[in-house]
C-alpha atoms as a PDB file:
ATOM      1  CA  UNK A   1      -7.893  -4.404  14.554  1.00  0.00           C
ATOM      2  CA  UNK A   2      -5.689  -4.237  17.616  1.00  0.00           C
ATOM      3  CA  UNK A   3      -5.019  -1.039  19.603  1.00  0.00           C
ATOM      4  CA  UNK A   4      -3.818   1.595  17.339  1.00  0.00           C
ATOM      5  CA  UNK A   5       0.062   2.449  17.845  1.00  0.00           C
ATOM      6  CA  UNK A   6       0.722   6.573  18.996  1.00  0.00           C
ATOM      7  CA  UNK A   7       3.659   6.236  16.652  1.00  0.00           C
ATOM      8  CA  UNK A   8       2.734   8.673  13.533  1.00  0.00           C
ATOM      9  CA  UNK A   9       4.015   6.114  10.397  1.00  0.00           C
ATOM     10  CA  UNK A  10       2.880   2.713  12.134  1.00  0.00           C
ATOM     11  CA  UNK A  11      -0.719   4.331  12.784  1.00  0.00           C
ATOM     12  CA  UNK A  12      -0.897   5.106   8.788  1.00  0.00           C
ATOM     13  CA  UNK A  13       0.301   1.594   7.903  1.00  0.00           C
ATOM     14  CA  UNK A  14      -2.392   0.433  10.662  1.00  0.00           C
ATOM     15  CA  UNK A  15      -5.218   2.452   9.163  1.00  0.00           C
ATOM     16  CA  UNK A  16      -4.001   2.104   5.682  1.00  0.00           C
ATOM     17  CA  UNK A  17      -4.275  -1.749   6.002  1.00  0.00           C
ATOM     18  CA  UNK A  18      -7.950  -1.519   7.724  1.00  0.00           C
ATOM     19  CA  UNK A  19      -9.487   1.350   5.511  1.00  0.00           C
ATOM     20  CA  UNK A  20      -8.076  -0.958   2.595  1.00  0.00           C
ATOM     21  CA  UNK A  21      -9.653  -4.069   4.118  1.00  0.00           C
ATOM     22  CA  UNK A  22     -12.814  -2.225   4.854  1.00  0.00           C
ATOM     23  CA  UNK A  23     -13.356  -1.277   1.119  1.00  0.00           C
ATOM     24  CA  UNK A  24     -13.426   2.411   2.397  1.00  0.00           C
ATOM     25  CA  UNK A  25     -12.046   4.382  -0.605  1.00  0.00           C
ATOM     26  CA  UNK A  26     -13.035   7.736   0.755  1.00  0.00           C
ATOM     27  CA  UNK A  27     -11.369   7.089   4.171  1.00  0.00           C
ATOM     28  CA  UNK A  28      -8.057   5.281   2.664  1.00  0.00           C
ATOM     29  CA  UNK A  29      -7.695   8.741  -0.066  1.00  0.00           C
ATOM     30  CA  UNK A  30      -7.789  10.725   3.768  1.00  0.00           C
ATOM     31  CA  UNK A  31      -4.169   9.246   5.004  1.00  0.00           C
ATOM     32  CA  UNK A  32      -2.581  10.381   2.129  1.00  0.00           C
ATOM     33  CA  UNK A  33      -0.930  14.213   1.956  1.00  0.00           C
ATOM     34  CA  UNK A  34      -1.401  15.266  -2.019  1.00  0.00           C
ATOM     35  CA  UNK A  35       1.958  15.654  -2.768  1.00  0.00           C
ATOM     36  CA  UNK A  36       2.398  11.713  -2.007  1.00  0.00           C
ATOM     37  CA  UNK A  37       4.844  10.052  -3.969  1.00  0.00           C
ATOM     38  CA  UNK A  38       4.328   5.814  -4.674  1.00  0.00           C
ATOM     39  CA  UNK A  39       6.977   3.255  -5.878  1.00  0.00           C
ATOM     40  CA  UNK A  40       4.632   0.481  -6.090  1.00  0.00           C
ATOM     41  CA  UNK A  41       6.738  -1.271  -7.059  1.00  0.00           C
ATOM     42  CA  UNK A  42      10.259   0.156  -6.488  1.00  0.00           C
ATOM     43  CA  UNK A  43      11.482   0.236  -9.837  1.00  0.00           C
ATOM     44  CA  UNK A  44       8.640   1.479 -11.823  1.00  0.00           C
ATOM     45  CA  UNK A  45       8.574   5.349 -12.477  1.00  0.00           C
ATOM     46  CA  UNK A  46       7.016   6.397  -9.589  1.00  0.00           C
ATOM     47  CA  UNK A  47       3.832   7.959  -8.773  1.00  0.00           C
ATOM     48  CA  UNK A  48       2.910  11.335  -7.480  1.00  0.00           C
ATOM     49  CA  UNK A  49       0.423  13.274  -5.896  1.00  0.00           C
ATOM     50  CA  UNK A  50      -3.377  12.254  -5.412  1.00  0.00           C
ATOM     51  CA  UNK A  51      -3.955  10.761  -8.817  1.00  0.00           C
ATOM     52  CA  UNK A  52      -1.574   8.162  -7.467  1.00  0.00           C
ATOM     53  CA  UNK A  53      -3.184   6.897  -4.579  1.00  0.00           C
ATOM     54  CA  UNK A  54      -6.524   7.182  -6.348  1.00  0.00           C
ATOM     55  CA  UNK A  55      -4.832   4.554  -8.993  1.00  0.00           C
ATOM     56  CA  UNK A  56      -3.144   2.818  -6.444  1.00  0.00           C
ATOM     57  CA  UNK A  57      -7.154   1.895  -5.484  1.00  0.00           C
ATOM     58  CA  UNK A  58      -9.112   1.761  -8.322  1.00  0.00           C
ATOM     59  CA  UNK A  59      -6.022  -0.535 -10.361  1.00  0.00           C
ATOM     60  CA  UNK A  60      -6.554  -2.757  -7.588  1.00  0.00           C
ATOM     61  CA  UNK A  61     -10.220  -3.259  -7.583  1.00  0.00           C
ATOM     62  CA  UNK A  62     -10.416  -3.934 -11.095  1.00  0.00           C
ATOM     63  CA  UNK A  63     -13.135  -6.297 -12.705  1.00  0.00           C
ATOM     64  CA  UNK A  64     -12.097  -9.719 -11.191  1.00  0.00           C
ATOM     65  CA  UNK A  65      -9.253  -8.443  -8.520  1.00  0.00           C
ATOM     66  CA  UNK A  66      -9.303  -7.731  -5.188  1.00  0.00           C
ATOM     67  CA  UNK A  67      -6.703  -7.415  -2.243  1.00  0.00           C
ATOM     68  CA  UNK A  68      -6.703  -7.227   1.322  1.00  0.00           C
ATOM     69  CA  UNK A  69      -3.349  -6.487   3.137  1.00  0.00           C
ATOM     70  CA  UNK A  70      -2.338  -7.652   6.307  1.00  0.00           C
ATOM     71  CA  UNK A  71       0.813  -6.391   8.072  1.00  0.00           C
ATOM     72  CA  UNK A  72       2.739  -9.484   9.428  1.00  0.00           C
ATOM     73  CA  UNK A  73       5.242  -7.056  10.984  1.00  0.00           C
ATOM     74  CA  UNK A  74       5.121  -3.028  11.453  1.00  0.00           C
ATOM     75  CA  UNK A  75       8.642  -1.440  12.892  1.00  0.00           C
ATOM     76  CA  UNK A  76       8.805   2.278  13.568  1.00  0.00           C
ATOM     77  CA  UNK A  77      11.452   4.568  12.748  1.00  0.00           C
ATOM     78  CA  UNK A  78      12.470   7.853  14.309  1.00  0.00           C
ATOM     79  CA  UNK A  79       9.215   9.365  14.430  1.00  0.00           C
ATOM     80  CA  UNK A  80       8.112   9.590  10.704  1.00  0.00           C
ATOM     81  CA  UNK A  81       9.158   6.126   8.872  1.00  0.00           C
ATOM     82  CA  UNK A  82       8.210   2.688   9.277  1.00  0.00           C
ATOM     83  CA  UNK A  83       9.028  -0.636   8.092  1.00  0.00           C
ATOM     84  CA  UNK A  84       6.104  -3.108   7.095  1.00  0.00           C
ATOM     85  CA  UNK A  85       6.503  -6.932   6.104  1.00  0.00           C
ATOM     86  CA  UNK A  86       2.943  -7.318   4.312  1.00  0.00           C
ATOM     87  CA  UNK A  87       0.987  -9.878   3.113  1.00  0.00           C
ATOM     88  CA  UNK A  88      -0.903  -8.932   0.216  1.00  0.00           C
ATOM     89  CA  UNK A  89      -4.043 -11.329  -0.730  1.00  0.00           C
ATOM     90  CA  UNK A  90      -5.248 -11.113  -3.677  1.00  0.00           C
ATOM     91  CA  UNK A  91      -8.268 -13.121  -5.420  1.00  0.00           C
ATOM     92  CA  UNK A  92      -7.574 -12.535  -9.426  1.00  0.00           C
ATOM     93  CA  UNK A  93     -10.402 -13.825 -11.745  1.00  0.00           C
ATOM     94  CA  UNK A  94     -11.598 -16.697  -9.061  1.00  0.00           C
ATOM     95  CA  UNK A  95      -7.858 -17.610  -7.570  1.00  0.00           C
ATOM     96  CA  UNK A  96      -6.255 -17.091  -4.331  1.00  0.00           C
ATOM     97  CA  UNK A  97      -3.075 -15.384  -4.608  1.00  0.00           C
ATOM     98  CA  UNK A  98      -0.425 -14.047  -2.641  1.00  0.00           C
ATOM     99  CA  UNK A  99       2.415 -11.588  -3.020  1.00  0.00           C
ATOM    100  CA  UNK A 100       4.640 -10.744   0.131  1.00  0.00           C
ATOM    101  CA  UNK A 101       5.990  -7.404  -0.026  1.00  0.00           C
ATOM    102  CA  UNK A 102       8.424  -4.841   2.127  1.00  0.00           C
ATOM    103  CA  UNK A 103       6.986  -1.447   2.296  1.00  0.00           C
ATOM    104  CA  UNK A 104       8.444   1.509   3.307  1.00  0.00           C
ATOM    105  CA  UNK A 105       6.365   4.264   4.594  1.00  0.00           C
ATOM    106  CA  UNK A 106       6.819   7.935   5.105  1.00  0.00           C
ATOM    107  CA  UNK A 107       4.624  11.090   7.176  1.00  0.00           C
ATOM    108  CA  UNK A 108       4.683  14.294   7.657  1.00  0.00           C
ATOM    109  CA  UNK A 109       4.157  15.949  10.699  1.00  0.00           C
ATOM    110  CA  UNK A 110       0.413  15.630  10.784  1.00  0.00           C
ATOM    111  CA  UNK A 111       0.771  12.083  10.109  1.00  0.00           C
ATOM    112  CA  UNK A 112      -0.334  12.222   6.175  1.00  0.00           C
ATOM    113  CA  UNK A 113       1.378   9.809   3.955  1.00  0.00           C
ATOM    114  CA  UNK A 114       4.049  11.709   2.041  1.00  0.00           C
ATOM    115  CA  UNK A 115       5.886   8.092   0.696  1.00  0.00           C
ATOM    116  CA  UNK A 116       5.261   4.829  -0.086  1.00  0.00           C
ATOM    117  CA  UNK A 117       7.823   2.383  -1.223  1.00  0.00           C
ATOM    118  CA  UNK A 118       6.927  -1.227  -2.128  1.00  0.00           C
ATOM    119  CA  UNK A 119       9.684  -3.670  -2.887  1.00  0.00           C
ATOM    120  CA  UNK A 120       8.158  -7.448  -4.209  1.00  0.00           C
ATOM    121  CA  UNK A 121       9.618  -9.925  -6.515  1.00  0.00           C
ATOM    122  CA  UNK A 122       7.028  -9.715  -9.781  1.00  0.00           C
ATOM    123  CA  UNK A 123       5.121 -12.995  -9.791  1.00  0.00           C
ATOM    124  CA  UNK A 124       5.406 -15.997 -12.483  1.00  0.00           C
ATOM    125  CA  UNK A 125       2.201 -17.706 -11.816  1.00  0.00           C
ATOM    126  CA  UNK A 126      -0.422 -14.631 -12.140  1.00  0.00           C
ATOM    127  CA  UNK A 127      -0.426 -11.959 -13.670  1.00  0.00           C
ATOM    128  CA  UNK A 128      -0.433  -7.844 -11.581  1.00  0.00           C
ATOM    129  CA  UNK A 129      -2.587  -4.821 -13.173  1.00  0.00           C
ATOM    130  CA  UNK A 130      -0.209  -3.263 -15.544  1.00  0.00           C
ATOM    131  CA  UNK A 131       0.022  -0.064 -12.946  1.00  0.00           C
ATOM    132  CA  UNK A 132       2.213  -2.494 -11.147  1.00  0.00           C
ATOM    133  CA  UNK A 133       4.710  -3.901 -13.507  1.00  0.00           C
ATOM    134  CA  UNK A 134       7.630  -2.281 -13.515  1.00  0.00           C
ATOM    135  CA  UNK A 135       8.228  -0.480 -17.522  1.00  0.00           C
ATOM    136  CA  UNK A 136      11.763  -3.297 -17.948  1.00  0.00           C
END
């Protein structure tokens, strides 16, 4: 990974991407403050505290899935919100897939996740964990 940026959101969405990468569960539960809230996606009822990252994870590493992420594009905002264009690969039950997504990511003062937003068009040719489907 390159250099990691002093600005407090684009540092999470740095080590958020590498923990993920890394397989490190323990480390990736670490960026996130309990009260976190997910929209992943935008559109499903969204997710709150620590039992949602810990689903976030383990509905991603199911028998037969796995992702990696990698950022193509981090902007900052003011000093707790960034921007992300990611890549999300994903190989489901022997197949390479790929889902682009916009995130939108949150921190406190400490630099703890408090929000993740994830906007991506649901795909046609493969099919997401259901924690990822959005309920309509």
């Amino acid at each position: 990974m390159s250099e990691l940026s002093s600005h407090r959101a684009v540092r999470a969405v740095q080590l958020h991407a590498a923990n993920w990468n890394a397989r490190d569960r323990a480390s990736w539960l670490e960026l996130f403050a309990d009260s976190v809230t997910f929209e992943d996606p935008v559109g499903k009822t969204p997710k709150l505290g620590r039992v949602a990252a810990e689903g976030s994870w383990d509905n991603s590493f199911t028998e037969g899935r796995v992702w990696t992420l990698h950022p193509q594009r981090i902007i900052g905002g003011g000093p707790f919100e960034a921007a992300v264009h990611m890549l999300n690969r994903g190989v489901l039950h022997g197949k390479d897939v790929e889902l682009e997504s916009i995130e939108l990511y949150r921190v406190d003062e400490t630099g703890l996740i408090v929000s993740v937003r994830a906007f991506f068009e649901q795909p046609t040719d493969f099919e997401l964990n259901p924690f990822f489907v959005p309920e309509n």
